[in-house]
C-alpha atoms as a PDB file:
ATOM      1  CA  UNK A   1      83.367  97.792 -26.946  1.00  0.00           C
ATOM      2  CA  UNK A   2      86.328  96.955 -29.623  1.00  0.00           C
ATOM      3  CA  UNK A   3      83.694  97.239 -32.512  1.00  0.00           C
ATOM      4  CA  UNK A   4      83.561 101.213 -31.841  1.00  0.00           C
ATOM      5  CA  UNK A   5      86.777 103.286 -32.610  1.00  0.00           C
ATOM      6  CA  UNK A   6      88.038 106.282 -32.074  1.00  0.00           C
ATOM      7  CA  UNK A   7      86.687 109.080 -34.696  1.00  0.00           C
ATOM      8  CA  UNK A   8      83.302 106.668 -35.619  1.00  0.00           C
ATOM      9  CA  UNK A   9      80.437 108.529 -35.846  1.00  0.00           C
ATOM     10  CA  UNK A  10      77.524 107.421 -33.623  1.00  0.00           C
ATOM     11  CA  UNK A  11      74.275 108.083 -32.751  1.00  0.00           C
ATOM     12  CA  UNK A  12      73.105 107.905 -28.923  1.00  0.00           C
ATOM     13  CA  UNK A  13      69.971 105.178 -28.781  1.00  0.00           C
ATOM     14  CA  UNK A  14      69.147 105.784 -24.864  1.00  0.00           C
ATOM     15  CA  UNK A  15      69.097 107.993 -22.288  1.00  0.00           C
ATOM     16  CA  UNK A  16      68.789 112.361 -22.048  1.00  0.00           C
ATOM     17  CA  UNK A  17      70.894 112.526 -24.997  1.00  0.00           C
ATOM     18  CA  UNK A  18      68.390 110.113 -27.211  1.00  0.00           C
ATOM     19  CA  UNK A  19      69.011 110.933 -30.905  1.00  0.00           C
ATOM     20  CA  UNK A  20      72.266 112.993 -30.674  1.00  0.00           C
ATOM     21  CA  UNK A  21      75.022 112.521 -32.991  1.00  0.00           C
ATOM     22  CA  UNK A  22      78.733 112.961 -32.844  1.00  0.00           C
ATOM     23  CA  UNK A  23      82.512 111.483 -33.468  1.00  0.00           C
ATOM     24  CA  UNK A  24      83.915 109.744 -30.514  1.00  0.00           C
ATOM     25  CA  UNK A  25      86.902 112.017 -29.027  1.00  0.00           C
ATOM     26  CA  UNK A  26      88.043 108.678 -26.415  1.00  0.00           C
ATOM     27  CA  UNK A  27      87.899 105.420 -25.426  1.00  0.00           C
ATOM     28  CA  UNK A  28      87.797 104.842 -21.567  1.00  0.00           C
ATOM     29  CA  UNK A  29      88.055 100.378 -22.436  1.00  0.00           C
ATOM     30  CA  UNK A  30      87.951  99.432 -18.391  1.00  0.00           C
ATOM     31  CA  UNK A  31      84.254 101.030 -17.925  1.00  0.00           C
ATOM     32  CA  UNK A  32      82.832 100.357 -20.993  1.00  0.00           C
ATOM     33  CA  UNK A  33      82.485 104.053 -21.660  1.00  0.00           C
ATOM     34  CA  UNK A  34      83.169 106.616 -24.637  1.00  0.00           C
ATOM     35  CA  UNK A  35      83.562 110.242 -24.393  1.00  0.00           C
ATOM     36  CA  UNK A  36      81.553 111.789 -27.733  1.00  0.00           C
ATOM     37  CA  UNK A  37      81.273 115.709 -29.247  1.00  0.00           C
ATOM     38  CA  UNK A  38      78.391 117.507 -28.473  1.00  0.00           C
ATOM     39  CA  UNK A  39      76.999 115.045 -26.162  1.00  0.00           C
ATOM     40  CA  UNK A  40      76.100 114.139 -22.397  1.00  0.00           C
ATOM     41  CA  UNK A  41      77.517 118.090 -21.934  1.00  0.00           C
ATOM     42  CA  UNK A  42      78.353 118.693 -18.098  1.00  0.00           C
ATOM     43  CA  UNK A  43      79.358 122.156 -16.179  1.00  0.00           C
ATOM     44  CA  UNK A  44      82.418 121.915 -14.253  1.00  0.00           C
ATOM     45  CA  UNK A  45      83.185 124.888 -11.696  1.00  0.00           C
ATOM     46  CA  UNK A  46      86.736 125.304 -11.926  1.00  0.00           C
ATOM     47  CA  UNK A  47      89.097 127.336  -9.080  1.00  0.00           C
ATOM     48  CA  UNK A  48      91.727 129.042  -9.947  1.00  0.00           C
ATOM     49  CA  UNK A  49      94.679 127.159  -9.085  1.00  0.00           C
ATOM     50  CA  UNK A  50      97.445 129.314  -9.535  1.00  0.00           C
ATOM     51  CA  UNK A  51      97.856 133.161  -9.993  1.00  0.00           C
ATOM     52  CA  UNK A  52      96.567 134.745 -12.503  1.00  0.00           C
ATOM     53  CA  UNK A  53      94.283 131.734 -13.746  1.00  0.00           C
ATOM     54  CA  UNK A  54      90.861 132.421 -15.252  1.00  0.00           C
ATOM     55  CA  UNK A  55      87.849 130.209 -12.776  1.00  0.00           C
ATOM     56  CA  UNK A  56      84.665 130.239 -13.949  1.00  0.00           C
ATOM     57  CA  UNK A  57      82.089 127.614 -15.565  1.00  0.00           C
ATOM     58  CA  UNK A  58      83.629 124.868 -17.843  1.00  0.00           C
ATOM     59  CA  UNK A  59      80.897 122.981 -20.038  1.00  0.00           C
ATOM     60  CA  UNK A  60      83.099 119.158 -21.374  1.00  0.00           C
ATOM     61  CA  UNK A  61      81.704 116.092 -22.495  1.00  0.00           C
ATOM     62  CA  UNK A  62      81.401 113.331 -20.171  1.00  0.00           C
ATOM     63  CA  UNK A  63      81.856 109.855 -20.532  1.00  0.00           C
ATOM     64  CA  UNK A  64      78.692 107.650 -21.798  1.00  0.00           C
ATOM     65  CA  UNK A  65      77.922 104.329 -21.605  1.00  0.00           C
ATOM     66  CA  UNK A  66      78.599 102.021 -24.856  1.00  0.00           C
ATOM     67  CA  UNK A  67      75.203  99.924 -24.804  1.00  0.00           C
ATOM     68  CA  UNK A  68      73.637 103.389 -25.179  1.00  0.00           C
ATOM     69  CA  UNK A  69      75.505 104.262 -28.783  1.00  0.00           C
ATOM     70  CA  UNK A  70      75.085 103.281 -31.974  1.00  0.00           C
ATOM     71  CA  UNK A  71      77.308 103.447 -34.800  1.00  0.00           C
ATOM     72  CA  UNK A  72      76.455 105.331 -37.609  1.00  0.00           C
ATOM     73  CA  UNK A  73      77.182 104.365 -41.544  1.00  0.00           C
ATOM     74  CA  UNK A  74      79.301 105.880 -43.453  1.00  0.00           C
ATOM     75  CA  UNK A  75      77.552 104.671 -46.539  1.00  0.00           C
ATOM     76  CA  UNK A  76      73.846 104.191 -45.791  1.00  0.00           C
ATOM     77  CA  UNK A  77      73.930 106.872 -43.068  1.00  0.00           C
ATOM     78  CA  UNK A  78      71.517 104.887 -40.761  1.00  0.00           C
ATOM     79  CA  UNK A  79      72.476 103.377 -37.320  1.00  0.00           C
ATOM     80  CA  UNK A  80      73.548  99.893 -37.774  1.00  0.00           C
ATOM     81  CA  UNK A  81      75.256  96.805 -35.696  1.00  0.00           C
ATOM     82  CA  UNK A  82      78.765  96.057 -36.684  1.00  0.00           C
ATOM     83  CA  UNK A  83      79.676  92.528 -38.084  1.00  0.00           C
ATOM     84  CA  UNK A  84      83.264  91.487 -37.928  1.00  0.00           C
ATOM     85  CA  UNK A  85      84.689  89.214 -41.006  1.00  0.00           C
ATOM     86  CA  UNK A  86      88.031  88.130 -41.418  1.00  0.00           C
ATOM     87  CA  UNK A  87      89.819  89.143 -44.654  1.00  0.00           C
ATOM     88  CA  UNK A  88      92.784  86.764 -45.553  1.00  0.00           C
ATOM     89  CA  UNK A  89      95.734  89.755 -47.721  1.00  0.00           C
ATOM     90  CA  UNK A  90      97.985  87.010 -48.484  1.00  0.00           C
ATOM     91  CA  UNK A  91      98.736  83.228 -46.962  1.00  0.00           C
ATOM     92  CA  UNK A  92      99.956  83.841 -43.613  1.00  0.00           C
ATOM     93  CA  UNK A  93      98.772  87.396 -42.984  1.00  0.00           C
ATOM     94  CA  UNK A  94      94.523  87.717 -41.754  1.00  0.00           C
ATOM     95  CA  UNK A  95      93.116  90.942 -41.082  1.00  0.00           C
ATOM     96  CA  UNK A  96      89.637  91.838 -39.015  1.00  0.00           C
ATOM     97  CA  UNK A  97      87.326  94.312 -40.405  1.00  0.00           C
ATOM     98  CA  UNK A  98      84.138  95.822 -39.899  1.00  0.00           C
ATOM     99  CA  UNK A  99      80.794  95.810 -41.559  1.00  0.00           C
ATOM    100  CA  UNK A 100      77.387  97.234 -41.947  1.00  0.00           C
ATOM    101  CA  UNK A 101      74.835  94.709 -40.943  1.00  0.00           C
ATOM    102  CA  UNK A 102      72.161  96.657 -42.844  1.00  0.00           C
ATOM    103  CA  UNK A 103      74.268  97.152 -46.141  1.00  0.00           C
ATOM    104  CA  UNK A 104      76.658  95.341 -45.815  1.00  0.00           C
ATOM    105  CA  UNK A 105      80.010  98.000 -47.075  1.00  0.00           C
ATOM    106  CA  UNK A 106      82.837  97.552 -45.195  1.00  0.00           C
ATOM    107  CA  UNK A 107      83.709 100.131 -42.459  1.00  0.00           C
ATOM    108  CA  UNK A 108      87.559  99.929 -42.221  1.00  0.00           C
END
């Protein structure tokens, strides 16, 4: 789950929403799940809860499992798996990033 952020684009793999892409809006970490734009699209009837409030039908992403995205890259612009290296900016200071496992450019 850590190897997806916030504002990645990926591509949905599985599922209705097969072959959909979008950036991810939120990261729900405890259940594995992301919340993406322009997919898994659900209505919500919504009641007006105080005067003068519009009700009506509410169409908002809903969450999505992880195991059923893949990330898309930014350079090749295929769906890839993430590889995580550790870059060493001076002696006492490491830093993770991410990489393309098909091109190998670095994603952070």
């Amino acid at each position: 789950m850590s190897k997806i952020k916030v504002n990645d684009e990926i591509v949905v793999i599985s599922g209705k929403n097969r072959g959909k892409q979008g950036k991810v809006i939120q990261k729900i970490p405890k259940e594995d799940r992301l919340v993406v734009g322009g997919v898994n699209i659900t209505k919500r009837h919504i009641r007006p809860t105080r005067k003068g409030q519009q009700s009506g039908i509410v169409e908002r992403e809903a969450p999505i499992h992880s195991s059923n995205v893949m990330l898309v890259c930014p350079r090749c612009g295929k769906k890839t798996r993430i590889g995580m290296t550790i870059s060493k900016q001076s002696l006492t200071e490491e830093k993770k990033l991410r990489f393309c496992k098909k091109c190998g450019e670095t994603i952070d």
